[in-house]
N, C-alpha and C. Protein backbone atom coordinates (compact mmCIF):
# COMPACT_ATOMS: atom_id res chain seq x y z
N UNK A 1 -6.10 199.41 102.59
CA UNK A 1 -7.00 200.14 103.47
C UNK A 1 -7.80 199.13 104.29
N UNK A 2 -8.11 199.58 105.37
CA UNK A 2 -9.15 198.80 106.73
C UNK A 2 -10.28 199.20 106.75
N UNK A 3 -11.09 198.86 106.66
CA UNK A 3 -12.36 199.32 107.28
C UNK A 3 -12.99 198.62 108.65
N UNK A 4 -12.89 199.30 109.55
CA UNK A 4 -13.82 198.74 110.96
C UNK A 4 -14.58 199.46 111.03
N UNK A 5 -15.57 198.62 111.75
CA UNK A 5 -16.67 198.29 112.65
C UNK A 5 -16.83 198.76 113.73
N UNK A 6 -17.08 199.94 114.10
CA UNK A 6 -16.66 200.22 115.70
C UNK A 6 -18.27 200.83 116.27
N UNK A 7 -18.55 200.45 117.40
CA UNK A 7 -19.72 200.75 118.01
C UNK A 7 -19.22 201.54 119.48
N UNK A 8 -20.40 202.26 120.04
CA UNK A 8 -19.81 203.68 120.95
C UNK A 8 -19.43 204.87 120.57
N UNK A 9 -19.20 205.32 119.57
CA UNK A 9 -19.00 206.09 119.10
C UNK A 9 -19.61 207.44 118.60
N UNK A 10 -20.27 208.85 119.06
CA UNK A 10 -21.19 209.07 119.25
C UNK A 10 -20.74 210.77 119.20
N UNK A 11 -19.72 211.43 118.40
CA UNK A 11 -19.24 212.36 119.55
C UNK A 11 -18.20 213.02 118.42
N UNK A 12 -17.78 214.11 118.46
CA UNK A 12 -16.71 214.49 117.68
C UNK A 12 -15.56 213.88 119.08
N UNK A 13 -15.33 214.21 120.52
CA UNK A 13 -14.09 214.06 121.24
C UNK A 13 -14.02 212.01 120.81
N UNK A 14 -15.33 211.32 120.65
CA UNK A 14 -14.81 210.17 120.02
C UNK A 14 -14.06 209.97 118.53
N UNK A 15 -14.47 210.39 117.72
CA UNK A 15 -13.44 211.17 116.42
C UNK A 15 -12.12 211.10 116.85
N UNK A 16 -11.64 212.24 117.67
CA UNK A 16 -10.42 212.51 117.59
C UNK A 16 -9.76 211.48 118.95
N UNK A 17 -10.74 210.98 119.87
CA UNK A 17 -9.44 209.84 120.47
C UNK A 17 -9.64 208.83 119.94
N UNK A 18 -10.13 208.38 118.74
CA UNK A 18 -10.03 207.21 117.82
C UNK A 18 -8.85 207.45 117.01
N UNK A 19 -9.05 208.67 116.18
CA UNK A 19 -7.98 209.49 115.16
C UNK A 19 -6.49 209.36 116.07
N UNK A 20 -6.72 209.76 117.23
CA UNK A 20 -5.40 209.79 117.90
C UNK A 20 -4.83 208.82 118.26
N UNK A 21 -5.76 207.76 118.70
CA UNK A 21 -5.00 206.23 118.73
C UNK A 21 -4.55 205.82 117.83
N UNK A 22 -5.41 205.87 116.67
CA UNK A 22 -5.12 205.20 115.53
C UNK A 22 -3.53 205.94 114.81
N UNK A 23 -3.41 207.25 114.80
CA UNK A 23 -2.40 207.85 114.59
C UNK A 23 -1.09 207.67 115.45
N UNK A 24 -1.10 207.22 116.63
CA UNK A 24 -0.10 207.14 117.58
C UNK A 24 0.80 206.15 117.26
N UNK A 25 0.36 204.95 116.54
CA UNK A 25 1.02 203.50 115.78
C UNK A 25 1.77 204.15 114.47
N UNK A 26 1.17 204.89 113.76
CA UNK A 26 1.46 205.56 112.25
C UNK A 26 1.24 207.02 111.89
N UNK A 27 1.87 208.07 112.36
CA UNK A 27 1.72 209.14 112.08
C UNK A 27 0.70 209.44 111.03
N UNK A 28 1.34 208.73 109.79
CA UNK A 28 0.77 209.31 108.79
C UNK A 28 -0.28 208.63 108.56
N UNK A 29 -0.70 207.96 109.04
CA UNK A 29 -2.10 206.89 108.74
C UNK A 29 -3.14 208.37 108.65
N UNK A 30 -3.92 207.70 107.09
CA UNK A 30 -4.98 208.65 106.92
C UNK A 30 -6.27 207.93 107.95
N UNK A 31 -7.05 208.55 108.65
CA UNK A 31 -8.12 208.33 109.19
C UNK A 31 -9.62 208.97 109.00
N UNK A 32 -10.51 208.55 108.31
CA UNK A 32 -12.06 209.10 108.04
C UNK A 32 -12.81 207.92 108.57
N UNK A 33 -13.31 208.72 109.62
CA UNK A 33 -14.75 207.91 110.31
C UNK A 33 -16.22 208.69 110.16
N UNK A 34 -16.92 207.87 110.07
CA UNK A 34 -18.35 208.08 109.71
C UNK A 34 -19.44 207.50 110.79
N UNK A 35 -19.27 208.36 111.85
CA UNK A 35 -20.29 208.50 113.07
C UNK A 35 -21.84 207.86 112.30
N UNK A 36 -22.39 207.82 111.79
CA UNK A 36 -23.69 207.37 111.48
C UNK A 36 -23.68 205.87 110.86
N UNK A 37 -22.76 205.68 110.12
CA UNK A 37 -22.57 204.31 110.11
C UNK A 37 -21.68 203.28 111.07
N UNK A 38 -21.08 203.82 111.80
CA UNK A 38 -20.27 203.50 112.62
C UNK A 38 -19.06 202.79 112.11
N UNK A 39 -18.71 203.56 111.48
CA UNK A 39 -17.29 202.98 110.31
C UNK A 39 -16.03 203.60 110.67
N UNK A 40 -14.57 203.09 110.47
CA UNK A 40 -13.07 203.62 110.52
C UNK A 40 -12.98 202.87 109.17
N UNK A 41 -12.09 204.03 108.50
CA UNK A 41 -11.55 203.81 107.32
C UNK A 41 -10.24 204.23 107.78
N UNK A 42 -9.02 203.38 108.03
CA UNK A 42 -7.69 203.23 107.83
C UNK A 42 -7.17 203.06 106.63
N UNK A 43 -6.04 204.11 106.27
CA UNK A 43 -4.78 203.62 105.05
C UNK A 43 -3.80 204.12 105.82
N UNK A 44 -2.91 202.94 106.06
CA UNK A 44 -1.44 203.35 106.64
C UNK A 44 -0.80 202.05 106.85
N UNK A 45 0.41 201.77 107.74
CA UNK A 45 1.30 200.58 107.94
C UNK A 45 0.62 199.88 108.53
N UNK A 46 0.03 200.28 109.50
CA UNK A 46 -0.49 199.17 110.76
C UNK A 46 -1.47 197.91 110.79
N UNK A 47 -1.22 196.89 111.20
CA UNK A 47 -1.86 195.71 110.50
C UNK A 47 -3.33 195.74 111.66
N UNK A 48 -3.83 194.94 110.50
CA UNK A 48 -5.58 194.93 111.31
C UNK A 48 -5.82 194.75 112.79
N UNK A 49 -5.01 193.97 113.42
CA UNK A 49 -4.85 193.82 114.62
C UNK A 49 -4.49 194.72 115.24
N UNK A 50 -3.42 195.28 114.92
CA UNK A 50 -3.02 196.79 116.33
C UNK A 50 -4.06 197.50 115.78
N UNK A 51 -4.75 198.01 114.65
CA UNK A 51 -5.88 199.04 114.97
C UNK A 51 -6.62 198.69 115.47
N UNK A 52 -7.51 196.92 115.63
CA UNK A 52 -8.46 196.83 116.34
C UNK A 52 -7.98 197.39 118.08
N UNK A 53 -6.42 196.74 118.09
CA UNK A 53 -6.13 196.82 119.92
C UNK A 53 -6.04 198.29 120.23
N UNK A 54 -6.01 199.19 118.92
CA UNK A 54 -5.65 200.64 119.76
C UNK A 54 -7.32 201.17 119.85
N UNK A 55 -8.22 200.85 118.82
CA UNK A 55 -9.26 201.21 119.28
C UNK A 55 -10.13 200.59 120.83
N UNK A 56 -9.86 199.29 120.93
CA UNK A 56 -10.28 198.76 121.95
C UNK A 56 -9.77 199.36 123.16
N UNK A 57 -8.22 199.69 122.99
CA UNK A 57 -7.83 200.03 124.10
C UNK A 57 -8.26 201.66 124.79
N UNK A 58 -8.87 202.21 123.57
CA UNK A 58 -9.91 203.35 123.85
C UNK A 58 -11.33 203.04 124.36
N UNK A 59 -11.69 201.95 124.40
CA UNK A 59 -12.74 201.88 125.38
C UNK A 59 -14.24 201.59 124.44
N UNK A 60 -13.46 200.78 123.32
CA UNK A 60 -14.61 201.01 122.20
C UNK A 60 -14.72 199.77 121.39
N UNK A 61 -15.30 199.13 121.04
CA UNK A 61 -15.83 197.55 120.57
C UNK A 61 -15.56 197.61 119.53
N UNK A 62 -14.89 196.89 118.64
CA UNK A 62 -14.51 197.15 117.18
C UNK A 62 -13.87 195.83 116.38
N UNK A 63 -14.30 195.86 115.18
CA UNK A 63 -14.34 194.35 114.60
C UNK A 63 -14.46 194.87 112.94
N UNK A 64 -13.44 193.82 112.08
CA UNK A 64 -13.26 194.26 110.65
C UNK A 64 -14.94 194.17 110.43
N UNK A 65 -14.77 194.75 109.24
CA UNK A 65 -16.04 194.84 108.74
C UNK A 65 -16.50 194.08 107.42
């Protein structure tokens, strides 16, 4: 499992185009984020790097934690 760091995030439509990036690499990747701490909890294939690049590439600052 991953845990990032992601800041911007503020929003249920941020939720789900995080969820959806993050899902687009790994279907089945489980995804729970926690808007108040500003946390992604990843379990799935995808290595730390493509989740940081799919979140970034959503427009959103993000760094292991």
């Amino acid at each position: 499992m991953h845990v990032l760091k992601v800041s911007g995030m503020s929003c249920g439509h941020c939720v789900r185009a995080i969820t959806r990036a993050l899902q687009a690499g790994d279907p089945a990747a489980q995804v729970q984020i926690d808007l108040g701490a500003g946390e992604v909890q990843v379990e799935g294939r995808q290595s730390l790097e493509a989740l940081l690049q799919a979140i970034r590439d959503k427009g959103y600052e993000a760094d292991a934690a």
